[in-house]
Protein backbone atom coordinates (compact mmCIF):
# COMPACT_ATOMS: atom_id res chain seq x y z
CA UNK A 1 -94.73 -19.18 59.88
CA UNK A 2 -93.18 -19.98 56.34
CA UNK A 3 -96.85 -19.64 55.06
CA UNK A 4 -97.75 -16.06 57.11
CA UNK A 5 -94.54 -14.81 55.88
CA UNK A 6 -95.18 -15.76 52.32
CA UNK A 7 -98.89 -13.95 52.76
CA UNK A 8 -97.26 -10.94 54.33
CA UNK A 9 -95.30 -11.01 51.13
CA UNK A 10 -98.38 -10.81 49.11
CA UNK A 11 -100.22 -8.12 50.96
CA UNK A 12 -98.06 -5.64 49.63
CA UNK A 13 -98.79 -3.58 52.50
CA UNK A 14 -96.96 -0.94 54.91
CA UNK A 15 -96.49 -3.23 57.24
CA UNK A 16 -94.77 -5.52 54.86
CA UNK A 17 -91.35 -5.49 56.27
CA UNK A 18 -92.29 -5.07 59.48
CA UNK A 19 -94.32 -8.52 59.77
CA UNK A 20 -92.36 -10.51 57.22
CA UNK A 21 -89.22 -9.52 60.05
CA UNK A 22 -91.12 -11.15 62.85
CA UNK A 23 -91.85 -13.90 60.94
CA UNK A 24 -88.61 -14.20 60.29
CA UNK A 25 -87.35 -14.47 63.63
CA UNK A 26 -89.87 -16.97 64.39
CA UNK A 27 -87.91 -18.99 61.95
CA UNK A 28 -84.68 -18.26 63.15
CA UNK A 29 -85.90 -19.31 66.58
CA UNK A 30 -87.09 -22.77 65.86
CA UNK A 31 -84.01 -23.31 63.45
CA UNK A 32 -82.21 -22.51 66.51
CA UNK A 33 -83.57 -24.87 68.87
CA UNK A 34 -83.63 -27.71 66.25
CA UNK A 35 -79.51 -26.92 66.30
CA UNK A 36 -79.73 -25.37 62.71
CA UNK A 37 -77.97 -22.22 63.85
CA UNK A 38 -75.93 -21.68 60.31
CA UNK A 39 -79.70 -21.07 58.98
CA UNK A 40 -80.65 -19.01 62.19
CA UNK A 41 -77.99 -16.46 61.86
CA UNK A 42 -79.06 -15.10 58.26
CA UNK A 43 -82.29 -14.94 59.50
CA UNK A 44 -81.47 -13.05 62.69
CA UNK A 45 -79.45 -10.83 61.04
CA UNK A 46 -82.08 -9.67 58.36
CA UNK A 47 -84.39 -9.04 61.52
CA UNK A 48 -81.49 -6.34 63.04
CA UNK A 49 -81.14 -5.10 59.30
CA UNK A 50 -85.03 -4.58 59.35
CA UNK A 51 -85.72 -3.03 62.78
CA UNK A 52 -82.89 -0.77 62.55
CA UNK A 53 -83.84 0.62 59.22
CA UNK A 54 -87.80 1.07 60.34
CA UNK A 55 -86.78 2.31 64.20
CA UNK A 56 -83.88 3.30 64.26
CA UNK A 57 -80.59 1.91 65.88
CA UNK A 58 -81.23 2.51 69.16
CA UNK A 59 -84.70 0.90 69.27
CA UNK A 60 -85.30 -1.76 72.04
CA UNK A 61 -86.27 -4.45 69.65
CA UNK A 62 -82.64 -3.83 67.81
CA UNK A 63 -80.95 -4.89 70.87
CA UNK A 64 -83.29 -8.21 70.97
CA UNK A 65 -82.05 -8.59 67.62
CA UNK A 66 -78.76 -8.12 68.18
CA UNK A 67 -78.84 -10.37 71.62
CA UNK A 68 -80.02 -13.09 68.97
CA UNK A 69 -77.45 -12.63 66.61
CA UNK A 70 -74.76 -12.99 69.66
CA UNK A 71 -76.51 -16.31 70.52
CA UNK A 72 -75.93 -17.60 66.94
CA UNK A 73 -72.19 -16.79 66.95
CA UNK A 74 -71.55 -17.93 70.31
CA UNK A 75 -73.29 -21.18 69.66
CA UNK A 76 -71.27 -21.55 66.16
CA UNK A 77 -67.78 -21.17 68.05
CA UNK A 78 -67.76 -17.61 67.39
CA UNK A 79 -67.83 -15.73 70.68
CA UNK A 80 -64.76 -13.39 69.90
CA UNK A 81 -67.56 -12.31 66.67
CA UNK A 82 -70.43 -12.37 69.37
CA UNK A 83 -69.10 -10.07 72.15
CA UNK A 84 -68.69 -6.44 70.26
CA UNK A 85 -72.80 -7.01 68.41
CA UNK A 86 -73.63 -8.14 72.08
CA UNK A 87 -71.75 -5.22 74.10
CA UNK A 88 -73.68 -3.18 71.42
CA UNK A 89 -77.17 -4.64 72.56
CA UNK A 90 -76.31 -3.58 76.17
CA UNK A 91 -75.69 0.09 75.45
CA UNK A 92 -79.03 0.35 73.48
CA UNK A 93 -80.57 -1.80 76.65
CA UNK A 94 -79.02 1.05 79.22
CA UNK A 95 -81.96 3.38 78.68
CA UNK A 96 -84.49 0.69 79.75
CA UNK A 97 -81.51 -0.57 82.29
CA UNK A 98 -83.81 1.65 85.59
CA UNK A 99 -86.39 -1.12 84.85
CA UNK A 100 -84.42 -4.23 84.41
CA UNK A 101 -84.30 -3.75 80.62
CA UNK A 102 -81.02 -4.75 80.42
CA UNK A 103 -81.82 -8.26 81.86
CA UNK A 104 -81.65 -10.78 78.65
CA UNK A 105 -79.05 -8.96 76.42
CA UNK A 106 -76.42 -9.04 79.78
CA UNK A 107 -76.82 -12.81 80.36
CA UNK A 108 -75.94 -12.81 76.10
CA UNK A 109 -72.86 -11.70 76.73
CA UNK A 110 -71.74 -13.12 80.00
CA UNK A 111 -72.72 -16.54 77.90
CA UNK A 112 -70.34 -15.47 75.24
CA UNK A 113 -67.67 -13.93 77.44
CA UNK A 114 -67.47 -17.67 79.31
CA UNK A 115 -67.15 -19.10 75.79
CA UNK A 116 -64.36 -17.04 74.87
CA UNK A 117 -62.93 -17.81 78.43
CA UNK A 118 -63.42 -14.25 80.26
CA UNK A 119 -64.82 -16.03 83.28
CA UNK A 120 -64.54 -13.23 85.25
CA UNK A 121 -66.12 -10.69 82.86
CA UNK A 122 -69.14 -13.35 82.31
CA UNK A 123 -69.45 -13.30 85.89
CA UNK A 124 -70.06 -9.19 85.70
CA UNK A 125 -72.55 -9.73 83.16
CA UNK A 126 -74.11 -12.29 84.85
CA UNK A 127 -74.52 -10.81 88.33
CA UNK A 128 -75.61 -7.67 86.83
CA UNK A 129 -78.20 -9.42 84.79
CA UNK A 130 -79.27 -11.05 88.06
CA UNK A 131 -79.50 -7.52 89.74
CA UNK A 132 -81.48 -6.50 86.73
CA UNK A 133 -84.46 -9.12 87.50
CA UNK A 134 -85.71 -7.26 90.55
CA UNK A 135 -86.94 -4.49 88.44
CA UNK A 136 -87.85 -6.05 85.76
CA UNK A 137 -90.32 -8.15 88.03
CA UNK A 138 -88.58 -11.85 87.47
CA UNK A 139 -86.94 -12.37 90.80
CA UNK A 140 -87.22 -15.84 91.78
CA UNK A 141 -89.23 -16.09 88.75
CA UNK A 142 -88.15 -17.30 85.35
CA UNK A 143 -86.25 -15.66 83.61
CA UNK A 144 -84.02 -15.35 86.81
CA UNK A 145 -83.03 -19.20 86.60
CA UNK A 146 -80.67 -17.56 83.32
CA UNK A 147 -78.55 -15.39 85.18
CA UNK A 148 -78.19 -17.64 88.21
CA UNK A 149 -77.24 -20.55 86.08
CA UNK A 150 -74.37 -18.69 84.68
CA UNK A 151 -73.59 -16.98 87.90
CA UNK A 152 -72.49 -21.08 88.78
CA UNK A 153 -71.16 -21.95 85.86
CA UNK A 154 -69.13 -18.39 85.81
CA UNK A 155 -67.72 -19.73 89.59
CA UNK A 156 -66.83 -22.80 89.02
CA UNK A 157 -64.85 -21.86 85.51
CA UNK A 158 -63.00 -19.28 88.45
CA UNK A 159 -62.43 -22.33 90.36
CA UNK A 160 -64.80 -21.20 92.62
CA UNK A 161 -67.08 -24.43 92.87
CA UNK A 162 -68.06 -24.02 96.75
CA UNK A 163 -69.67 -20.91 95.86
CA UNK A 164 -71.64 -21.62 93.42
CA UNK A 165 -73.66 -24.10 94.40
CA UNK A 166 -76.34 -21.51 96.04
CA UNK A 167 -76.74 -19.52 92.90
């Protein structure tokens, strides 16, 4: 990815920013996994910087962006940073919301809400990501599993444990 970026770079072309973004993100997201978040977050936040300046800030992949960025704080202890950039990739999601768009950025937050210790606003997020996979085609698919997980671990943090054991 380091070496298509660094080509992209070269090209000179339109597209420049554009594809030198992705590739960034791609970065971001393996740095992520391998637990190198403090080199994620730069990353992730150039990607935002980029989409919103080439599509404006209410553009679908902004949110996505965004969502990413949230992940990053909340994972570096941050979820008090997280929740505003995350409650901001919801509202740019609410267009798309008719078709499950919403899906992904609302389990972001609920898993930053539980971090900060708003158990019962993470459990809002989370059920309404859940409701959210029906039209965006991943019930009892997937991408599902997500909001169901933190549907649980939202109950039991309520002292709830009994019922969360189905989700």
């Amino acid at each position: 990815i380091e070496r298509a970026r660094d080509l992209f770079a070269q090209s000179g072309t339109a597209r420049y920013e554009f594809d030198a973004a992705s590739c960034d993100e791609g970065i971001a997201g393996l740095d992520f996994e391998q637990g190198k978040t403090e080199q994620a977050l730069p990353l992730h936040q150039r990607v935002a910087e980029v989409r919103e300046r080439l599509f404006g800030g209410n553009h679908p992949s902004v949110a996505i962006a965004l969502a990413n960025i949230g992940e990053d704080l909340t994972k570096l202890g941050r979820p008090g940073d997280a929740v505003p950039i995350l409650e901001r990739a919801v509202a740019i999601s609410m267009d798309r919301a008719a078709k499950g768009g919403d899906e992904y950025v609302r389990h972001k937050l609920a898993a930053a809400l539980r971090a900060k210790g708003d158990a019962k606003a993470a459990l809002e997020q989370d059920e309404a990501s859940d409701a959210a996979a029906e039209p965006a085609g991943d019930k009892n698919g997937y991408w599902e599993s997500f909001a169901l997980t933190g549907i649980g671990l939202d109950l039991v943090a309520l002292g709830r444990g009994t019922e969360a054991v189905a989700p």
